[in-house]
C-alpha atoms as a PDB file:
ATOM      1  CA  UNK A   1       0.000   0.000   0.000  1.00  0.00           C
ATOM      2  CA  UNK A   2       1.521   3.206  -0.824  1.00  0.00           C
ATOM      3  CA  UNK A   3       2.044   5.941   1.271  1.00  0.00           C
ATOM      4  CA  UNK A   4      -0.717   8.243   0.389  1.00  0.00           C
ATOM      5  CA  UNK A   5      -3.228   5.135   0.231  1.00  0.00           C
ATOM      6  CA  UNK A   6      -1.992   4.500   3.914  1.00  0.00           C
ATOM      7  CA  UNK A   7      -2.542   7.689   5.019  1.00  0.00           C
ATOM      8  CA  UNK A   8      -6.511   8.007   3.200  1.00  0.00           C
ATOM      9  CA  UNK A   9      -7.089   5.110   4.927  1.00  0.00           C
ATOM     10  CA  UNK A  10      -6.016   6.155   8.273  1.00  0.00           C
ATOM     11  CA  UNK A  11      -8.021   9.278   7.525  1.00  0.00           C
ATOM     12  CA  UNK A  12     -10.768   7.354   6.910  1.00  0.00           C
ATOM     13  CA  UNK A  13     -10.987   5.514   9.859  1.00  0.00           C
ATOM     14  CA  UNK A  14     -10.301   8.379  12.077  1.00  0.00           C
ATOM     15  CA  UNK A  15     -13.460  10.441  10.867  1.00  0.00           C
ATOM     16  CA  UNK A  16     -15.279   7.094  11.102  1.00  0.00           C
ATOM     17  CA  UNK A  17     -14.225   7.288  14.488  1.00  0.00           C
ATOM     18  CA  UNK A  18     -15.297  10.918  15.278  1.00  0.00           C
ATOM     19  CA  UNK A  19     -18.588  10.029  13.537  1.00  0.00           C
ATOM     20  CA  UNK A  20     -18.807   6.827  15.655  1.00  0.00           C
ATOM     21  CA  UNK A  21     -18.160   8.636  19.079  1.00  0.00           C
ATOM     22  CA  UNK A  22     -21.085  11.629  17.445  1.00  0.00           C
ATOM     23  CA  UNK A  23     -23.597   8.454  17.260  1.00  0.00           C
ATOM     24  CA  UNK A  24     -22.610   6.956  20.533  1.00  0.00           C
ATOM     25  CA  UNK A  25     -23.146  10.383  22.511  1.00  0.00           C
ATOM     26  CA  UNK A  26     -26.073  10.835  21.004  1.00  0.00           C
ATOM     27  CA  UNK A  27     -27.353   7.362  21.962  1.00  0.00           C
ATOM     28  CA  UNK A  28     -26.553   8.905  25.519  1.00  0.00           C
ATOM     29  CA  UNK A  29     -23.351   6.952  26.080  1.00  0.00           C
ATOM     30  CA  UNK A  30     -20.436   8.487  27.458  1.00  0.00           C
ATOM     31  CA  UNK A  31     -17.294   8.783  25.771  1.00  0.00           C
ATOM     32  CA  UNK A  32     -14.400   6.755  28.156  1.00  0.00           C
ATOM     33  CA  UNK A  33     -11.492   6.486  25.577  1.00  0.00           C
ATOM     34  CA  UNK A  34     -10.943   7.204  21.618  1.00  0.00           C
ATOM     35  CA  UNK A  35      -8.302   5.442  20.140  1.00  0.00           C
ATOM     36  CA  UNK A  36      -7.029   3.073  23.304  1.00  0.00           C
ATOM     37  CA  UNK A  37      -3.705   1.565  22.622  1.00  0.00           C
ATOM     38  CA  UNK A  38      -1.806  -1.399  25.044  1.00  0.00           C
ATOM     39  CA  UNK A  39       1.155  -3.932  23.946  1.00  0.00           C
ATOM     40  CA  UNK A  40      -1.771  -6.466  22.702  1.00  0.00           C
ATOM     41  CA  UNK A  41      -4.180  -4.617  20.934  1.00  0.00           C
ATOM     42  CA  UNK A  42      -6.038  -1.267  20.349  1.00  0.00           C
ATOM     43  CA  UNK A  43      -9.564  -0.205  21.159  1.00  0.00           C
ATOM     44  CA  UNK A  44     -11.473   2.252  19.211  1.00  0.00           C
ATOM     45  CA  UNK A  45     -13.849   3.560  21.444  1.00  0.00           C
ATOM     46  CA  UNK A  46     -14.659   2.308  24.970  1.00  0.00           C
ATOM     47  CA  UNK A  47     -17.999   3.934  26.065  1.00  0.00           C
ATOM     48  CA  UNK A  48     -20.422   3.803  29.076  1.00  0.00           C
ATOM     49  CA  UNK A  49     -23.684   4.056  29.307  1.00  0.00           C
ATOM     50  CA  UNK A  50     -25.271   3.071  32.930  1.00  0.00           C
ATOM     51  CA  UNK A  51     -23.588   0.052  34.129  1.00  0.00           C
ATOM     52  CA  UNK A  52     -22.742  -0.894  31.117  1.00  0.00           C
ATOM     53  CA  UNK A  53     -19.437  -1.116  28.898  1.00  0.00           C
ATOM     54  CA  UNK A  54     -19.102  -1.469  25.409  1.00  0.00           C
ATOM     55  CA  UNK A  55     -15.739  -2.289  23.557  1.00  0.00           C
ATOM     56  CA  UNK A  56     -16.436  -0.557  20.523  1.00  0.00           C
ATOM     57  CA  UNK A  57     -15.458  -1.565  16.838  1.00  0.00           C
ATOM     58  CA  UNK A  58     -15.464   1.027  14.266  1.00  0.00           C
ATOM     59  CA  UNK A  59     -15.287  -0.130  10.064  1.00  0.00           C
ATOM     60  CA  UNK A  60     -15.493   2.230   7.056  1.00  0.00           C
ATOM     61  CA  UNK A  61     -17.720  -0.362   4.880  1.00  0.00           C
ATOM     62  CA  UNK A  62     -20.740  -0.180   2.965  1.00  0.00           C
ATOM     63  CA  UNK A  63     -22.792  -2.744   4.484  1.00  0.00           C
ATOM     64  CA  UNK A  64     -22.670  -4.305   7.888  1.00  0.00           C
ATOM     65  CA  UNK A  65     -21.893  -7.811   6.809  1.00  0.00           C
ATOM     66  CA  UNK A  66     -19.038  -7.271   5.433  1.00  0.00           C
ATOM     67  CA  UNK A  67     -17.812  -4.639   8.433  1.00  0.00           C
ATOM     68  CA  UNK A  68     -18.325  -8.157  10.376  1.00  0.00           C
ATOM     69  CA  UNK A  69     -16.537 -10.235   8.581  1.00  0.00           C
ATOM     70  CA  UNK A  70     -13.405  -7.484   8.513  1.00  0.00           C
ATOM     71  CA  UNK A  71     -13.457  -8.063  12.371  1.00  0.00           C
ATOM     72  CA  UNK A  72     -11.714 -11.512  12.039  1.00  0.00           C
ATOM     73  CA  UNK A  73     -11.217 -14.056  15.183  1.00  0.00           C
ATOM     74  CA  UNK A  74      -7.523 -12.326  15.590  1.00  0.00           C
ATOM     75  CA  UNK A  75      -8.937  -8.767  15.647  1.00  0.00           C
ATOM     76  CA  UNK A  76     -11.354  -9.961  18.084  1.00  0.00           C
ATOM     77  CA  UNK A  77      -8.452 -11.274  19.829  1.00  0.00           C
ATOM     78  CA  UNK A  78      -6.665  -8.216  20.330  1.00  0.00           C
ATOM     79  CA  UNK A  79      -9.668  -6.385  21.010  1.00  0.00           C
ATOM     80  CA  UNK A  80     -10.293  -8.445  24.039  1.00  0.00           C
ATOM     81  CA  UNK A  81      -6.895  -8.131  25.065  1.00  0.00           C
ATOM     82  CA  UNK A  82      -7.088  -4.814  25.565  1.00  0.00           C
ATOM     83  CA  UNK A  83     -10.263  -4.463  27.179  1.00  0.00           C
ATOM     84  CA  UNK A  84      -8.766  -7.115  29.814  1.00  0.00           C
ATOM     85  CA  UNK A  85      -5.470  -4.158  29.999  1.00  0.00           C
ATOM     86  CA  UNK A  86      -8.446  -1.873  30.372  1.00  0.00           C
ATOM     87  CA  UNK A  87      -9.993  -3.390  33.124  1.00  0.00           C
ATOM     88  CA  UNK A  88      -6.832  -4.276  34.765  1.00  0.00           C
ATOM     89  CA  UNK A  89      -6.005  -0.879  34.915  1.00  0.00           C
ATOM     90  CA  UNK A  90      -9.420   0.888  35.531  1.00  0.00           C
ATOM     91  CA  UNK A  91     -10.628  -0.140  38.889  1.00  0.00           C
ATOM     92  CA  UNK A  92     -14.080   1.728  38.694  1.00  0.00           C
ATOM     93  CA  UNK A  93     -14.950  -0.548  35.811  1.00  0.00           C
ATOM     94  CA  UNK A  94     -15.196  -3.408  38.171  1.00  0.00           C
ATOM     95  CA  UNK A  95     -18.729  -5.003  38.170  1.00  0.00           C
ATOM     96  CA  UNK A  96     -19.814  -3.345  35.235  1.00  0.00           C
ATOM     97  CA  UNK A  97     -21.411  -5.731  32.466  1.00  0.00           C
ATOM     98  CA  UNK A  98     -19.772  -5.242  29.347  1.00  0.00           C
ATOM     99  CA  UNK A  99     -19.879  -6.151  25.725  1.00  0.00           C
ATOM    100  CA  UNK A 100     -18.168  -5.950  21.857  1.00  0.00           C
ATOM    101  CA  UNK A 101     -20.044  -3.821  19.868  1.00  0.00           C
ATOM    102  CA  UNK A 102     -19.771  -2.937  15.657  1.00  0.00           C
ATOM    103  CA  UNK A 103     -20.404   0.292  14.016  1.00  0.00           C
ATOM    104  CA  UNK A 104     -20.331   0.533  10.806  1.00  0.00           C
ATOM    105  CA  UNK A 105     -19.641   3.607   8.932  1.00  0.00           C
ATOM    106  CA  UNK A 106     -20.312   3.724   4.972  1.00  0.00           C
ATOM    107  CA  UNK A 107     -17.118   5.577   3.554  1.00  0.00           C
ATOM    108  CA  UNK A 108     -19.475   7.538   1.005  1.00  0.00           C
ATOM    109  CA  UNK A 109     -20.988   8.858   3.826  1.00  0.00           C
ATOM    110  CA  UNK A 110     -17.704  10.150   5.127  1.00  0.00           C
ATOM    111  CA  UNK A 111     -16.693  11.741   1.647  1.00  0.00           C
ATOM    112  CA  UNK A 112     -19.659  13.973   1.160  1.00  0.00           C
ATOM    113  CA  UNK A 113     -19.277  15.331   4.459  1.00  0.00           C
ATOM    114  CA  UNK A 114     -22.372  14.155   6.148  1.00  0.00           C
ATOM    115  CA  UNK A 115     -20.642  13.069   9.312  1.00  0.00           C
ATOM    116  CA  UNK A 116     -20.342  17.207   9.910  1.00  0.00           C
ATOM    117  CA  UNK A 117     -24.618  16.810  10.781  1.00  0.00           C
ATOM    118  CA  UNK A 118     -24.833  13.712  12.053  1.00  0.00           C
ATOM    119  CA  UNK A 119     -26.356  12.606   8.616  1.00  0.00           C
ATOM    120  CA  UNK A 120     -24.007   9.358   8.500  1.00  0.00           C
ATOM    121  CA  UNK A 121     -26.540   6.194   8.286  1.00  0.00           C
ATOM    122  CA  UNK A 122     -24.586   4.545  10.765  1.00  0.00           C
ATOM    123  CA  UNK A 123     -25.581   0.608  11.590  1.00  0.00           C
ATOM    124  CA  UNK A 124     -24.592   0.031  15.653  1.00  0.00           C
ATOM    125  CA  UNK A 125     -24.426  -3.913  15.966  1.00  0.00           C
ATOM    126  CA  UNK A 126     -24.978  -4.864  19.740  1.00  0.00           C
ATOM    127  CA  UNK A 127     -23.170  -7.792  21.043  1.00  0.00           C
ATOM    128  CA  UNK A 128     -21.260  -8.251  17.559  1.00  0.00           C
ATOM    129  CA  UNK A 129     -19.262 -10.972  19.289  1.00  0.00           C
ATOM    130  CA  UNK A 130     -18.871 -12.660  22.826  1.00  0.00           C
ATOM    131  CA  UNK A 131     -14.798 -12.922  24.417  1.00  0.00           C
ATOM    132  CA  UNK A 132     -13.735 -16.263  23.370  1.00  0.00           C
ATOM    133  CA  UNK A 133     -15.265 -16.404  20.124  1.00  0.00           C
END
């Protein structure tokens, strides 16, 4: 991949991110982390709403099922990694239920802008995956 492809791509997925974290508020969830990195893996969003915490996945695709099957078994296993890190480290999310969640983002969305209103037809898959799986 060459450089500039790289970096559209990383540009991509961060204002699939912003957009993500937009929906999620909106949803009433609060925004805990954007972006959480640790040695195994890397998180996009971790998000709260009542006692509950959701490991989020964010993917730049057109239609959900294939944003699921992007999320392979080793993906999921570095996701769950790092939420375990984040738990370790984050006492006061002790006793909270939690889950794996999947947002998908269409890209074409992303380059007409639409993410600036909150126009994005964003898909939020609950529960995309349990830890083991």
């Amino acid at each position: 991949m060459s450089r500039l492809t790289k970096e559209a791509a990383y540009q991509r997925g961060v204002a699939a991110e912003q957009a993500a974290a937009r929906y999620l508020q909106r949803q009433g969830y609060k925004i805990l982390e954007q972006r959480y990195k640790t040695r195994v893996g890397e998180i996009d969003l971790i998000v709260r709403r009542g006692e509950m915490l959701v490991f989020v996945e964010v993917k730049a695709h057109k239609d959900p099922e294939s944003a699921l099957y992007a999320v392979t078994p080793r993906t999921r296993r570095r996701i769950e990694g790092a939420a375990g890190q984040y738990l370790a480290d984050h006492e006061e999310a002790s006793g909270l239920s939690m889950r794996f969640d999947v947002i998908v983002v269409p890209p074409e969305s992303l380059r007409k802008g639409l993410n600036l209103l909150g126009a994005v037809s964003i898909r939020h898959l609950d529960n995309a995956w349990l830890s083991g799986q």
